[in-house]
PDB file of N, CA and C in Angstrom:
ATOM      1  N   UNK A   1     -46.161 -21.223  16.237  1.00  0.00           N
ATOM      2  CA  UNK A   1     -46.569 -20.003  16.864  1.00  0.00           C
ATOM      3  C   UNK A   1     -45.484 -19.461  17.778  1.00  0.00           C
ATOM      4  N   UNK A   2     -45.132 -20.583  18.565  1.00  0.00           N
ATOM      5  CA  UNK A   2     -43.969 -19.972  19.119  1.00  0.00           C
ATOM      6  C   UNK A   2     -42.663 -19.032  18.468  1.00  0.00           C
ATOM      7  N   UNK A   3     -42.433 -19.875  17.396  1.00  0.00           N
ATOM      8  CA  UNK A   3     -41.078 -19.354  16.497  1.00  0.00           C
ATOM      9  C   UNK A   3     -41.769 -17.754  16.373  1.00  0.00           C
ATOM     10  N   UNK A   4     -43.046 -17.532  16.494  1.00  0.00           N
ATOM     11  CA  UNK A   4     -43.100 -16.550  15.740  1.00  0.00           C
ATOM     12  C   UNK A   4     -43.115 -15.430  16.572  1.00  0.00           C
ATOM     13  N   UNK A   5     -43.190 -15.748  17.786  1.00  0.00           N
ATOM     14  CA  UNK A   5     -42.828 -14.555  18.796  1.00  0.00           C
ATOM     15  C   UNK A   5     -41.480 -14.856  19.015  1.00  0.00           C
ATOM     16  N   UNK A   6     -40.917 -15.456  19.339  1.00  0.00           N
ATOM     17  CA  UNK A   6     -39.498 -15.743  19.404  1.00  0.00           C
ATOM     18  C   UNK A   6     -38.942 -14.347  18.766  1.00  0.00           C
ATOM     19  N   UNK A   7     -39.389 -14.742  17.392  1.00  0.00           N
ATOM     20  CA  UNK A   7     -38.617 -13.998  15.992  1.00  0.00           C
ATOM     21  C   UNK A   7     -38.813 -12.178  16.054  1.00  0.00           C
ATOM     22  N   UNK A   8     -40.283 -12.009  17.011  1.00  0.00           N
ATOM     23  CA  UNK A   8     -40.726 -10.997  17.302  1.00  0.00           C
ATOM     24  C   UNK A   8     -40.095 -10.160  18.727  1.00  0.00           C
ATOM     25  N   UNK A   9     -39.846 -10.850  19.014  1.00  0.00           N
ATOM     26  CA  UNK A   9     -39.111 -10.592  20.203  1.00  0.00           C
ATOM     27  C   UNK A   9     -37.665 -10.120  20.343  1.00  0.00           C
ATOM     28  N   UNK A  10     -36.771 -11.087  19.525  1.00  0.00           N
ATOM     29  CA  UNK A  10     -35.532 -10.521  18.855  1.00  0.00           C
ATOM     30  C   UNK A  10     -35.818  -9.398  17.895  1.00  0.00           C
ATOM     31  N   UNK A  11     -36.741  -9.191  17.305  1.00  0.00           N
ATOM     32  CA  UNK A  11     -36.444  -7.809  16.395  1.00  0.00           C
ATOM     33  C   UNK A  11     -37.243  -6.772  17.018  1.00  0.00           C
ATOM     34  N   UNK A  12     -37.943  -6.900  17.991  1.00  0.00           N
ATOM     35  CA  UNK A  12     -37.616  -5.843  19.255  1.00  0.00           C
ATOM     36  C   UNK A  12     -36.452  -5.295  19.783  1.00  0.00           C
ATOM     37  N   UNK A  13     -36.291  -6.546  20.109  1.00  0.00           N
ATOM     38  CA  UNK A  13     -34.615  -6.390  21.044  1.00  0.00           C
ATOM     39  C   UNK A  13     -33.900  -5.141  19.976  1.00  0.00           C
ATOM     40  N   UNK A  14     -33.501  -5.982  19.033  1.00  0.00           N
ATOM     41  CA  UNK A  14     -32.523  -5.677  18.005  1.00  0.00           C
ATOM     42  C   UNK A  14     -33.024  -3.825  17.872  1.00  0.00           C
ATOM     43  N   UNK A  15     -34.495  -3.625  17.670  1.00  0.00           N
ATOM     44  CA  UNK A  15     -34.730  -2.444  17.523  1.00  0.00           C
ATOM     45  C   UNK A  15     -34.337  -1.425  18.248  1.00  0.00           C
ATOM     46  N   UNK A  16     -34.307  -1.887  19.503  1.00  0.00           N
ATOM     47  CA  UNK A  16     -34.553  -1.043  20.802  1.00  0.00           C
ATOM     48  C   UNK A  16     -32.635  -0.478  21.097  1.00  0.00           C
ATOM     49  N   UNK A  17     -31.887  -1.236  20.619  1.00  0.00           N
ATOM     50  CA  UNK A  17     -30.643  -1.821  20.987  1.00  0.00           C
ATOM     51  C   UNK A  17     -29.793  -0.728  19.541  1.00  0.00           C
ATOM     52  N   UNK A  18     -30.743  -0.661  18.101  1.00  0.00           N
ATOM     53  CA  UNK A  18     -30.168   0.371  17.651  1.00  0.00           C
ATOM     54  C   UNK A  18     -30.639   1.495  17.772  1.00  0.00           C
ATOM     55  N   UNK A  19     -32.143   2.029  18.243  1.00  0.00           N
ATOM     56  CA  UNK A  19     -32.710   2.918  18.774  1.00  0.00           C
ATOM     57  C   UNK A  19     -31.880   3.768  19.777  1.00  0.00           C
ATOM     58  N   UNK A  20     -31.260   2.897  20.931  1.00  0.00           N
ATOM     59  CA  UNK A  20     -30.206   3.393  21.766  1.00  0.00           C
ATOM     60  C   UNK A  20     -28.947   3.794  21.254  1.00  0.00           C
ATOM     61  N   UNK A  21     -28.409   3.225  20.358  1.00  0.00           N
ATOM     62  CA  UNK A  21     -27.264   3.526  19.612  1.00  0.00           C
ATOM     63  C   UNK A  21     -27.308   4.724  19.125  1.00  0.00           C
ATOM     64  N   UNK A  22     -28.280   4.968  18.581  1.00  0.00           N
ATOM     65  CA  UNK A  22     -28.823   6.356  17.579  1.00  0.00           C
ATOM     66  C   UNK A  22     -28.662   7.157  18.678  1.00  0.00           C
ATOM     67  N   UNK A  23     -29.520   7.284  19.600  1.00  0.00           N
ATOM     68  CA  UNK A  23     -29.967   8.386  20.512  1.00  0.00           C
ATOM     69  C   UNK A  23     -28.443   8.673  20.963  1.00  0.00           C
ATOM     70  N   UNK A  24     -27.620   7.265  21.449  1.00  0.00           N
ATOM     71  CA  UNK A  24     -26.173   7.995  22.195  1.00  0.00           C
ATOM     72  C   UNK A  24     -25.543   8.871  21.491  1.00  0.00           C
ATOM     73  N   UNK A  25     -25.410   8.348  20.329  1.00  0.00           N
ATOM     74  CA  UNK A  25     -24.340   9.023  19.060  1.00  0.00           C
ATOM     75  C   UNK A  25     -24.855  10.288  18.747  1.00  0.00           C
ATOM     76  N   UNK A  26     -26.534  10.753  18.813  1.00  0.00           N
ATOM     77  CA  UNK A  26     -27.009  12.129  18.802  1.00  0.00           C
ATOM     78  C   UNK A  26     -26.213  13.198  19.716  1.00  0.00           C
ATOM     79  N   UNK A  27     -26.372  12.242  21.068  1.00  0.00           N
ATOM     80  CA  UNK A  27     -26.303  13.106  22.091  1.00  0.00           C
ATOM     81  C   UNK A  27     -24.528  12.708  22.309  1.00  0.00           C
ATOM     82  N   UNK A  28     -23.835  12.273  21.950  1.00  0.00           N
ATOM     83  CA  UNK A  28     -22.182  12.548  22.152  1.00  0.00           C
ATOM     84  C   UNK A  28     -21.991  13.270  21.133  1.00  0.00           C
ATOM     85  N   UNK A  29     -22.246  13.692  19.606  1.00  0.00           N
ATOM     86  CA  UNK A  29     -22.155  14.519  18.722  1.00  0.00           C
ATOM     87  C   UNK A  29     -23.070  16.102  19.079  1.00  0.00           C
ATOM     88  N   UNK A  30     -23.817  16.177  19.785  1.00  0.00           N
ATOM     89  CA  UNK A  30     -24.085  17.523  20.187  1.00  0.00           C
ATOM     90  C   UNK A  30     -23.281  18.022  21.464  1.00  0.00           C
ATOM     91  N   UNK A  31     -23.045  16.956  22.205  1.00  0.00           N
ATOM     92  CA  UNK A  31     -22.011  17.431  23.235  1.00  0.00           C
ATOM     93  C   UNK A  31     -20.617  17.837  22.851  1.00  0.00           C
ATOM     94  N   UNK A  32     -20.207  17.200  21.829  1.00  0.00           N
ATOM     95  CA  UNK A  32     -19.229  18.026  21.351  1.00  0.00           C
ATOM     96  C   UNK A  32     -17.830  16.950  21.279  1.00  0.00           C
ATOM     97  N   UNK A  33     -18.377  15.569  21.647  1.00  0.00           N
ATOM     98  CA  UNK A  33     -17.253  14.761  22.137  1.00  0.00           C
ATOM     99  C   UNK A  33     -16.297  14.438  20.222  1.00  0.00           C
ATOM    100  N   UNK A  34     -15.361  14.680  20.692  1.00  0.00           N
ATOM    101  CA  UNK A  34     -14.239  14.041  19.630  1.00  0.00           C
ATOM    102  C   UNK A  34     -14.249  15.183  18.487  1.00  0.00           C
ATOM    103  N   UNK A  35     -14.871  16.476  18.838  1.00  0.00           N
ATOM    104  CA  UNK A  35     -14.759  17.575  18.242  1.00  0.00           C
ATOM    105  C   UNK A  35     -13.181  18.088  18.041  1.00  0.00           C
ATOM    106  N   UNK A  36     -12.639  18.517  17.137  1.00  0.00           N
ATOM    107  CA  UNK A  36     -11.558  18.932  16.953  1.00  0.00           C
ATOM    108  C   UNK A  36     -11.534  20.639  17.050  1.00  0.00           C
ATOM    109  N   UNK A  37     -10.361  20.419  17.708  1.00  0.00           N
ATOM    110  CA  UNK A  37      -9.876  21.987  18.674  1.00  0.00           C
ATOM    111  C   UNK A  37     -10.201  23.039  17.115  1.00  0.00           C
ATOM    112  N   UNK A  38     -10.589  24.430  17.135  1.00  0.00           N
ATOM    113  CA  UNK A  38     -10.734  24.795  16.023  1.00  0.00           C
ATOM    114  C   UNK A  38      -9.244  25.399  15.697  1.00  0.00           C
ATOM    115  N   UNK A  39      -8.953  25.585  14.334  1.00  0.00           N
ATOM    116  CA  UNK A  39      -7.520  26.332  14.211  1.00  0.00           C
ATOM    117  C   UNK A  39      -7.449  27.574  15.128  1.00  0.00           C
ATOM    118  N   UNK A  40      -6.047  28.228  14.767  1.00  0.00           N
ATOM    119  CA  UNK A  40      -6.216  29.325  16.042  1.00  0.00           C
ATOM    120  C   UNK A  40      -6.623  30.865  14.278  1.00  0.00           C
ATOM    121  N   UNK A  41      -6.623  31.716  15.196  1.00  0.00           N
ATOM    122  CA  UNK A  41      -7.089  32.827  13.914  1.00  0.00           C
ATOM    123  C   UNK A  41      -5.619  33.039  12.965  1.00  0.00           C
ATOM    124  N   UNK A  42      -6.060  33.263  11.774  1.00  0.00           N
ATOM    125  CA  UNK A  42      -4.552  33.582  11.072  1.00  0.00           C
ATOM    126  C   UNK A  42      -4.172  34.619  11.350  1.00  0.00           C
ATOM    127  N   UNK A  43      -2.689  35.096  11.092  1.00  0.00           N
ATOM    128  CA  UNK A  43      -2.749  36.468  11.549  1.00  0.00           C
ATOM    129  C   UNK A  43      -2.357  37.167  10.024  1.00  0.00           C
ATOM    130  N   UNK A  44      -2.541  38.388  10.029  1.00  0.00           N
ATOM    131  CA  UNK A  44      -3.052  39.365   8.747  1.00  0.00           C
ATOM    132  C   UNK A  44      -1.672  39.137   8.475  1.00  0.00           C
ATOM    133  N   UNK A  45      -2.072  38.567   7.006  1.00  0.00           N
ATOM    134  CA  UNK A  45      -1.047  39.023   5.630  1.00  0.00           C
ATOM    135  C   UNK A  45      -0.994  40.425   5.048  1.00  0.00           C
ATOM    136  N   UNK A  46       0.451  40.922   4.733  1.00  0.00           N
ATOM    137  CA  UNK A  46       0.421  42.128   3.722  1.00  0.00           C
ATOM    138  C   UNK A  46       0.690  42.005   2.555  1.00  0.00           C
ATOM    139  N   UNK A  47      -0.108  42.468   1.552  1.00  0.00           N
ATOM    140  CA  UNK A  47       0.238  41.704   0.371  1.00  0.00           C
ATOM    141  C   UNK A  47       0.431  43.134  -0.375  1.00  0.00           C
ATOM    142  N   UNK A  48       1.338  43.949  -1.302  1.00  0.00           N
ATOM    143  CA  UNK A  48       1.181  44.759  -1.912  1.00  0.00           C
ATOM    144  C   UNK A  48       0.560  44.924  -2.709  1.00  0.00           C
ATOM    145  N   UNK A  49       0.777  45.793  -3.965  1.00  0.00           N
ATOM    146  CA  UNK A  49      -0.154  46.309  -4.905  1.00  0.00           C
ATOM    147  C   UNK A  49      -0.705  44.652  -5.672  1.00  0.00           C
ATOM    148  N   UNK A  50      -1.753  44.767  -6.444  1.00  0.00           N
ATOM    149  CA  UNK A  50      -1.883  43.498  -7.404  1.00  0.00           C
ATOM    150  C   UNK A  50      -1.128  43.205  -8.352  1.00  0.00           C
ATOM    151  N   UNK A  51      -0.570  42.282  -8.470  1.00  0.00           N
ATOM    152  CA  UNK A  51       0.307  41.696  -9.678  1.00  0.00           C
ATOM    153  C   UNK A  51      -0.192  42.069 -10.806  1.00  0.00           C
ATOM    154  N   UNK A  52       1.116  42.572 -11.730  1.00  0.00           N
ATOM    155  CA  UNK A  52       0.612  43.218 -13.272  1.00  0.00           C
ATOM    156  C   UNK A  52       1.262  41.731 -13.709  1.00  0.00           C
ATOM    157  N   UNK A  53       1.135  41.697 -15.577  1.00  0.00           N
ATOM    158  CA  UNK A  53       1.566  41.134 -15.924  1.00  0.00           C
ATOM    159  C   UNK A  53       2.677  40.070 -15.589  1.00  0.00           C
ATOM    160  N   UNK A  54       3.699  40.614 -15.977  1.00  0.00           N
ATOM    161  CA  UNK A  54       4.952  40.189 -15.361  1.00  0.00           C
ATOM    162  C   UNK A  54       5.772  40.905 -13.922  1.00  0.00           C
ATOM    163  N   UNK A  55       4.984  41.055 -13.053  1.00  0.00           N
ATOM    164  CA  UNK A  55       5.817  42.230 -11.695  1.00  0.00           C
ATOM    165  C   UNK A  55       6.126  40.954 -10.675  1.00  0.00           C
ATOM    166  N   UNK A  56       6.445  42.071 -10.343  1.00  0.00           N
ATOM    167  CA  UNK A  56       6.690  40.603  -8.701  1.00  0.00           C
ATOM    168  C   UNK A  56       5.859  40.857  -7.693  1.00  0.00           C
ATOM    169  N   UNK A  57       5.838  39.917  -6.675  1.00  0.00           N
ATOM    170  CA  UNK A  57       4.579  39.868  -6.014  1.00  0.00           C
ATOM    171  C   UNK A  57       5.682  39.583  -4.392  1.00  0.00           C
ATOM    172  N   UNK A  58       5.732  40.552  -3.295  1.00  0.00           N
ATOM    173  CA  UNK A  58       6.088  40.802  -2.346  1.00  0.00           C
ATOM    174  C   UNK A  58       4.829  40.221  -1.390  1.00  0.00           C
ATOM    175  N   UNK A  59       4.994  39.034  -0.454  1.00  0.00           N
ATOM    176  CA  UNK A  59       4.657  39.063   1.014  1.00  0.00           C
ATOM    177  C   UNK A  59       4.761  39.270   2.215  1.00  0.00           C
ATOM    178  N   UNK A  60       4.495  40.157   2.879  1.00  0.00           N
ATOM    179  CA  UNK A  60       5.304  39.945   4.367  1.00  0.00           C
ATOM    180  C   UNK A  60       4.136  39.348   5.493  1.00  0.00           C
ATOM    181  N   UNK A  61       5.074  38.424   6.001  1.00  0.00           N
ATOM    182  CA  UNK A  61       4.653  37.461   7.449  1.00  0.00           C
ATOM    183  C   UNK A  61       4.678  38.352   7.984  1.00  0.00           C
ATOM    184  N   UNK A  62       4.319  38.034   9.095  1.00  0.00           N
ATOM    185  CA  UNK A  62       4.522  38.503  10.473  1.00  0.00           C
ATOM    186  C   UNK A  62       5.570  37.199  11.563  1.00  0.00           C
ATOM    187  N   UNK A  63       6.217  37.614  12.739  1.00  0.00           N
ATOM    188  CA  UNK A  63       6.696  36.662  12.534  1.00  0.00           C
ATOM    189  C   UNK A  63       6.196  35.538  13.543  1.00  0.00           C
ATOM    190  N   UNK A  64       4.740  35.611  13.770  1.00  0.00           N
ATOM    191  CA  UNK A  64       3.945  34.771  14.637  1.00  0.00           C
ATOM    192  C   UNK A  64       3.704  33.741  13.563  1.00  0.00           C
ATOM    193  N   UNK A  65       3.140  34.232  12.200  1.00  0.00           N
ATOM    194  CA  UNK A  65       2.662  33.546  10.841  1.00  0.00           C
ATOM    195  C   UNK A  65       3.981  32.975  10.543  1.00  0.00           C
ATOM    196  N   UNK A  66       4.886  33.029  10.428  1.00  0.00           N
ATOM    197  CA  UNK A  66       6.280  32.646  10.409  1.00  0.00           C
ATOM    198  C   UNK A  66       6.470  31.322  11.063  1.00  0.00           C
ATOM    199  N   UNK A  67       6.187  31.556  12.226  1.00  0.00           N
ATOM    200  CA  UNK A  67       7.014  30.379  13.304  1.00  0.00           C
ATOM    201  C   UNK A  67       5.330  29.233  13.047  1.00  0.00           C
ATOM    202  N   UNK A  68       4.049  29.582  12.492  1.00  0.00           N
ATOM    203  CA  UNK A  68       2.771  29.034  12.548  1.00  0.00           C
ATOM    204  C   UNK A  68       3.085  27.989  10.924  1.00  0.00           C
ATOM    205  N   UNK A  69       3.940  28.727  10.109  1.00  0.00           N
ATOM    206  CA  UNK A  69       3.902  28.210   8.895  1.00  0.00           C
ATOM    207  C   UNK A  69       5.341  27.067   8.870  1.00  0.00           C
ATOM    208  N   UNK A  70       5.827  27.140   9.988  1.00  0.00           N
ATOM    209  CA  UNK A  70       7.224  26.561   9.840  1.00  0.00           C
ATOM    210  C   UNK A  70       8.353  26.363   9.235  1.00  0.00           C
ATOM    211  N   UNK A  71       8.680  27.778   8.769  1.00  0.00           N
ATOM    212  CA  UNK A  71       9.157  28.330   7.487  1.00  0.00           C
ATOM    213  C   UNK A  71      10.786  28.232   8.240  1.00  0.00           C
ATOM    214  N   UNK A  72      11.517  28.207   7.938  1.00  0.00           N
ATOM    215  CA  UNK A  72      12.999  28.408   8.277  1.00  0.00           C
ATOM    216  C   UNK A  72      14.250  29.075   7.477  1.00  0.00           C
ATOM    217  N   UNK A  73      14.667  29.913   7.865  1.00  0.00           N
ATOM    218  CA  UNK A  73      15.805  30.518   7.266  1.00  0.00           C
ATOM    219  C   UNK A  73      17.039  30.167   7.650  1.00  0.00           C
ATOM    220  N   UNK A  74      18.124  29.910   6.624  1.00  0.00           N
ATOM    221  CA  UNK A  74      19.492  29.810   7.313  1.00  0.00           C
ATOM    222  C   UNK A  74      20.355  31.046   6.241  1.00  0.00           C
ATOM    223  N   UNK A  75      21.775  30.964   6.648  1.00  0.00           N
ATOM    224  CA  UNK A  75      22.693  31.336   6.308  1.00  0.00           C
ATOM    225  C   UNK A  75      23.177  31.088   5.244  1.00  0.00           C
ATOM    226  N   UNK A  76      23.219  31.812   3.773  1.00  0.00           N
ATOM    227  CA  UNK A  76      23.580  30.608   2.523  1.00  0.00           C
ATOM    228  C   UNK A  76      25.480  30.566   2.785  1.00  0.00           C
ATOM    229  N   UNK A  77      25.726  29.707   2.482  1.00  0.00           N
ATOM    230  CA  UNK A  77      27.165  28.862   2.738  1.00  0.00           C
ATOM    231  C   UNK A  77      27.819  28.658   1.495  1.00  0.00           C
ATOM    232  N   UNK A  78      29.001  28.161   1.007  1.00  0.00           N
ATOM    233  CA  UNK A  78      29.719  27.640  -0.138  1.00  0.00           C
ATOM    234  C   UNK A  78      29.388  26.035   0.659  1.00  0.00           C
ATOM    235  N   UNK A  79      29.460  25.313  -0.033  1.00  0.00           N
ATOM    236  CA  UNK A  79      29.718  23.846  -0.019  1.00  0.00           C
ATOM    237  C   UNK A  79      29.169  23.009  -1.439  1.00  0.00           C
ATOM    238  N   UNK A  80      29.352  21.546  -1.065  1.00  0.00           N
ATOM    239  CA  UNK A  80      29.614  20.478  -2.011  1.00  0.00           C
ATOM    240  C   UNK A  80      28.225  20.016  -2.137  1.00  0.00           C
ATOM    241  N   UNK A  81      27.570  19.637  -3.433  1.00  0.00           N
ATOM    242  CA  UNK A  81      26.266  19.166  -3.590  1.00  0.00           C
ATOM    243  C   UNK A  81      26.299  17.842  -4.278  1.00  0.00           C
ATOM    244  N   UNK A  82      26.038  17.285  -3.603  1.00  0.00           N
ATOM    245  CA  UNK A  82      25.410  15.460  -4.679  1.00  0.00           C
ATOM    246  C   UNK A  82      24.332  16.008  -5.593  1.00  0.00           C
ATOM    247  N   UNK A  83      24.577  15.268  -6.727  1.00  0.00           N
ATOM    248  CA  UNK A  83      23.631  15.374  -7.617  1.00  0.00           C
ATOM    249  C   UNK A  83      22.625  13.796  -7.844  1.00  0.00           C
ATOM    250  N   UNK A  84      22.605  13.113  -7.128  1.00  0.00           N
ATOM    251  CA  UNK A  84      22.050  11.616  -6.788  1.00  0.00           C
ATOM    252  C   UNK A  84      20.643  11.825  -6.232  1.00  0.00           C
ATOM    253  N   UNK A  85      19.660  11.662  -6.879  1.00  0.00           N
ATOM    254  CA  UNK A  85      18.867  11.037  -6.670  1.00  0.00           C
ATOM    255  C   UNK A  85      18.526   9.692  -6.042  1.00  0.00           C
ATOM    256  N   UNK A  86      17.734   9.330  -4.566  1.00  0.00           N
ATOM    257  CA  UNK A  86      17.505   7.809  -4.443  1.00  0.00           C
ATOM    258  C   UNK A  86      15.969   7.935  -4.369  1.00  0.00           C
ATOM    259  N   UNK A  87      15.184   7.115  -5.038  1.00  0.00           N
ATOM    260  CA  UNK A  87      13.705   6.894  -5.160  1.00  0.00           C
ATOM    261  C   UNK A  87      13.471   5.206  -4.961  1.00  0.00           C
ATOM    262  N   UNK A  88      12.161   4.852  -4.809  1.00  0.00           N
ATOM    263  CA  UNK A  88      11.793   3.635  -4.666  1.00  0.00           C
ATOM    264  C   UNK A  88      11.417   3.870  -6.555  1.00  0.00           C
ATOM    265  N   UNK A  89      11.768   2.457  -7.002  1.00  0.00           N
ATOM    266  CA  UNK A  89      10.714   2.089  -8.153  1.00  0.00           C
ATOM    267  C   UNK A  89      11.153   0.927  -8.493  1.00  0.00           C
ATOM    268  N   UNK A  90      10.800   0.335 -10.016  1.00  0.00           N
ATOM    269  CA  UNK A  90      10.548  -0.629 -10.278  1.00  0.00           C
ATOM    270  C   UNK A  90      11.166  -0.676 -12.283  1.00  0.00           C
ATOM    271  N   UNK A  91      11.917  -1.037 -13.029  1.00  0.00           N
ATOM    272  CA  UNK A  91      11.365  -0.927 -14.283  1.00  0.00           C
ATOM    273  C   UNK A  91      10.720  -2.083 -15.168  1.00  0.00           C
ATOM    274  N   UNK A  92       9.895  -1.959 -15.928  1.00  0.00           N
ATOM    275  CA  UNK A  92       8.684  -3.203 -16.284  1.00  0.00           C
ATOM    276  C   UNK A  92       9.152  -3.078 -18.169  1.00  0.00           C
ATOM    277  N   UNK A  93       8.994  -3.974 -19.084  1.00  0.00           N
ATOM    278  CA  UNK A  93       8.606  -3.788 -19.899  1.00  0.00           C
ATOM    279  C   UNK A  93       7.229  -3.070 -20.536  1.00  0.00           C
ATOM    280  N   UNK A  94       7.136  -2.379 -21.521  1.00  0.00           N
ATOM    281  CA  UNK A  94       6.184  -1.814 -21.857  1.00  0.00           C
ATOM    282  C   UNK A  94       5.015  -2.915 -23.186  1.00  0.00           C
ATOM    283  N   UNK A  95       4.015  -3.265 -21.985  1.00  0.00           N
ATOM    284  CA  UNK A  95       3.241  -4.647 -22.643  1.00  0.00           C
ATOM    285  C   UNK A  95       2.686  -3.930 -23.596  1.00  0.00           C
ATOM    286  N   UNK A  96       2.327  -2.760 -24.067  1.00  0.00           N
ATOM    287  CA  UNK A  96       1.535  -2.584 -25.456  1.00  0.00           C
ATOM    288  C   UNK A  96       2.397  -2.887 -26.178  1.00  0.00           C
ATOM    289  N   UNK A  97       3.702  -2.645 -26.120  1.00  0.00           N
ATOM    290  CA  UNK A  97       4.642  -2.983 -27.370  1.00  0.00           C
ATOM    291  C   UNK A  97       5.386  -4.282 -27.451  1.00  0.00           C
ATOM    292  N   UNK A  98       5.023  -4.938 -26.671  1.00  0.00           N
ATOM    293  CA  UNK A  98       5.902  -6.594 -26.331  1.00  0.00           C
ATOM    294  C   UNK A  98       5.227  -7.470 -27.218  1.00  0.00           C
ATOM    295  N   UNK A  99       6.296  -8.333 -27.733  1.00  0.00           N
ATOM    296  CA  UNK A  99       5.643  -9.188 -28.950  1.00  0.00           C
ATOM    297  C   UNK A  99       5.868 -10.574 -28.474  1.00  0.00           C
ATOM    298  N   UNK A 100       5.314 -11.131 -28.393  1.00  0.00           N
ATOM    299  CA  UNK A 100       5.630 -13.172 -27.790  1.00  0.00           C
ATOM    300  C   UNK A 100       5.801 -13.412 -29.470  1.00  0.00           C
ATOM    301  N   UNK A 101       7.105 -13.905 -29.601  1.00  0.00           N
ATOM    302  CA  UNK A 101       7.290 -14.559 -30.568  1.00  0.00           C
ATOM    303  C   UNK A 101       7.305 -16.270 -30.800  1.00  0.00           C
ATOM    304  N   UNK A 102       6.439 -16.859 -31.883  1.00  0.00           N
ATOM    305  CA  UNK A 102       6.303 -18.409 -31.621  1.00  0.00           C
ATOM    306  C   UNK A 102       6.389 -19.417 -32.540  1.00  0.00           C
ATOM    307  N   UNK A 103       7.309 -19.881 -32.631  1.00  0.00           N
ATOM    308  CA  UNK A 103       7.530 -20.748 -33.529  1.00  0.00           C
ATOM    309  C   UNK A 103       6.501 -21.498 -34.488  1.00  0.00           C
ATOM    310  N   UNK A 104       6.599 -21.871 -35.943  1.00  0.00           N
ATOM    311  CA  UNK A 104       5.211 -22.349 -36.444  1.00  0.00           C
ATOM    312  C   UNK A 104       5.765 -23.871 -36.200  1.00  0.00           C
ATOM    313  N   UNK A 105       7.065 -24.335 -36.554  1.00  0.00           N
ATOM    314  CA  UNK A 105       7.144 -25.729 -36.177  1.00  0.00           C
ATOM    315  C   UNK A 105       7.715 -26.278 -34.573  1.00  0.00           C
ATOM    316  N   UNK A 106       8.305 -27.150 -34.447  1.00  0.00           N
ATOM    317  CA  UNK A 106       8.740 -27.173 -32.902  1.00  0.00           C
ATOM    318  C   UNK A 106      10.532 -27.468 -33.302  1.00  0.00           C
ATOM    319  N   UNK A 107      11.467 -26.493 -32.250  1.00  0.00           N
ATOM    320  CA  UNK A 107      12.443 -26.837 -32.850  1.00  0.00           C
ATOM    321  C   UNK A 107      13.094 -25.387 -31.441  1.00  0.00           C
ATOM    322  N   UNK A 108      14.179 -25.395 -31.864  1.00  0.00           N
ATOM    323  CA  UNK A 108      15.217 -24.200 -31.146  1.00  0.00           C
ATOM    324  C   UNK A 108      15.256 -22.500 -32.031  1.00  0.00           C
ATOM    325  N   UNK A 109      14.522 -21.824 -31.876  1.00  0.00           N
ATOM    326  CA  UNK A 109      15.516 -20.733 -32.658  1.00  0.00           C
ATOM    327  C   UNK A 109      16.899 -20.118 -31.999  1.00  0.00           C
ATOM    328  N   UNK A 110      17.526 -19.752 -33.006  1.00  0.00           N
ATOM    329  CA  UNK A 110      18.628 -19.357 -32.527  1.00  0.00           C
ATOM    330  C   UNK A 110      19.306 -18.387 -33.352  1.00  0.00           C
ATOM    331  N   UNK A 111      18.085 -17.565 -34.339  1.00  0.00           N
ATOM    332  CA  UNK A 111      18.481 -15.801 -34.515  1.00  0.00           C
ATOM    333  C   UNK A 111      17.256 -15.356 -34.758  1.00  0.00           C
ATOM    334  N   UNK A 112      17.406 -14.363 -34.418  1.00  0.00           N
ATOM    335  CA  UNK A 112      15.865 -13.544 -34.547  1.00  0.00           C
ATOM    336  C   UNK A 112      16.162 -12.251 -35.120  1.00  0.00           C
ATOM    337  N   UNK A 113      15.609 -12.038 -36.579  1.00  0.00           N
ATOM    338  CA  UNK A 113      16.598 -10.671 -37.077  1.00  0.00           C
ATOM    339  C   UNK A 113      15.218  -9.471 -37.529  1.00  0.00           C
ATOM    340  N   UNK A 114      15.569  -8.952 -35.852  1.00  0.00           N
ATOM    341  CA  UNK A 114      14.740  -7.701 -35.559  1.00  0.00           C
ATOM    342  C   UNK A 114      15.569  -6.399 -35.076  1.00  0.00           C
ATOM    343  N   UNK A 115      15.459  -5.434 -35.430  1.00  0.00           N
ATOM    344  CA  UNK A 115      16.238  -3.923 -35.150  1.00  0.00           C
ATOM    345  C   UNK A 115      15.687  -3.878 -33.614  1.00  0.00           C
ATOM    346  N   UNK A 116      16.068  -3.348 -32.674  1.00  0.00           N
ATOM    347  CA  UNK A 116      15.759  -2.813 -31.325  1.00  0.00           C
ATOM    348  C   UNK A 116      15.245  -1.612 -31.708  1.00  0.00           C
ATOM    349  N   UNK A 117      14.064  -1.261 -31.289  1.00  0.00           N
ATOM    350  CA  UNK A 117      12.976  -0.051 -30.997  1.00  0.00           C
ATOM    351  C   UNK A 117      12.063   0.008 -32.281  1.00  0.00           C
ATOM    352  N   UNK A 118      12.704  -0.979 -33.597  1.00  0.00           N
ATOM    353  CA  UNK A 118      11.667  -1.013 -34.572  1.00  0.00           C
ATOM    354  C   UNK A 118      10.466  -1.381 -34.487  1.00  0.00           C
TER     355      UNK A 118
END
C-alpha cells in the first residue's frame, strides 16, 4: 500500500513540475522572449517593362538596397588569372563495375588478359 502512494505521489510531483514547464514556456513565448528582430522594410525595386522573349531585363537598386544586398563594384583592371581549381574530394572506384576476380584452383596468377574499360 505504501509503494502505492509513494508511486502516486511522484507522478504528482512529476505532473505538477511539467504543468509548470508548460505554463513558463506559454508565457516566455507570448512575451516575446528570444523573438527575432523583424527584417527592416525592403526598399522599392524598379523593374522595367516585362521581359519579352529574348529582351533584357534592367534593375535598378537604390543605393540603400545596394549597401543592404552587399553587392560591390570595382574597377575592371588588366591582370593575370590562375586557372586552378582547389576542392576537397576523394576518388573511389566505381563498385557497380568492379569485378573480384578468383581463382578456381589455389596458386599465383600472374596475367590477366582483360582490355581496360571493357
Amino acid at each position: 500500500m505504501r509503494a502505492l502512494g509513494r508511486g502516486l505521489l511522484w507522478f504528482a510531483v512529476a505532473l505538477g513540475f511539467t504543468t509548470l514547464g508548460a505554463a513558463g514556456a506559454v508565457v516566455a513565448l507570448r512575451s516575446g522572449v528570444d523573438r527575432p528582430a523583424s527584417p527592416p522594410a525592403a526598399a522599392p525595386v524598379t523593374v522595367s517593362a516585362p521581359p519579352a522573349t529574348d529582351a533584357d531585363v534592367e534593375i535598378v537598386l537604390g543605393p540603400e538596397a545596394v549597401a543592404r544586398a552587399g553587392i560591390k563594384t570595382a574597377t575592371v583592371t588588366v591582370g593575370s588569372m590562375t586557372m586552378e581549381v582547389v576542392v576537397p574530394g576523394s576518388v573511389a572506384a566505381n563498385s557497380y563495375r568492379e569485378v573480384k576476380v578468383a581463382p578456381v584452383a589455389a596458386g599465383v596468377v600472374t596475367k590477366v588478359n582483360v582490355e581496360l574499360g571493357a
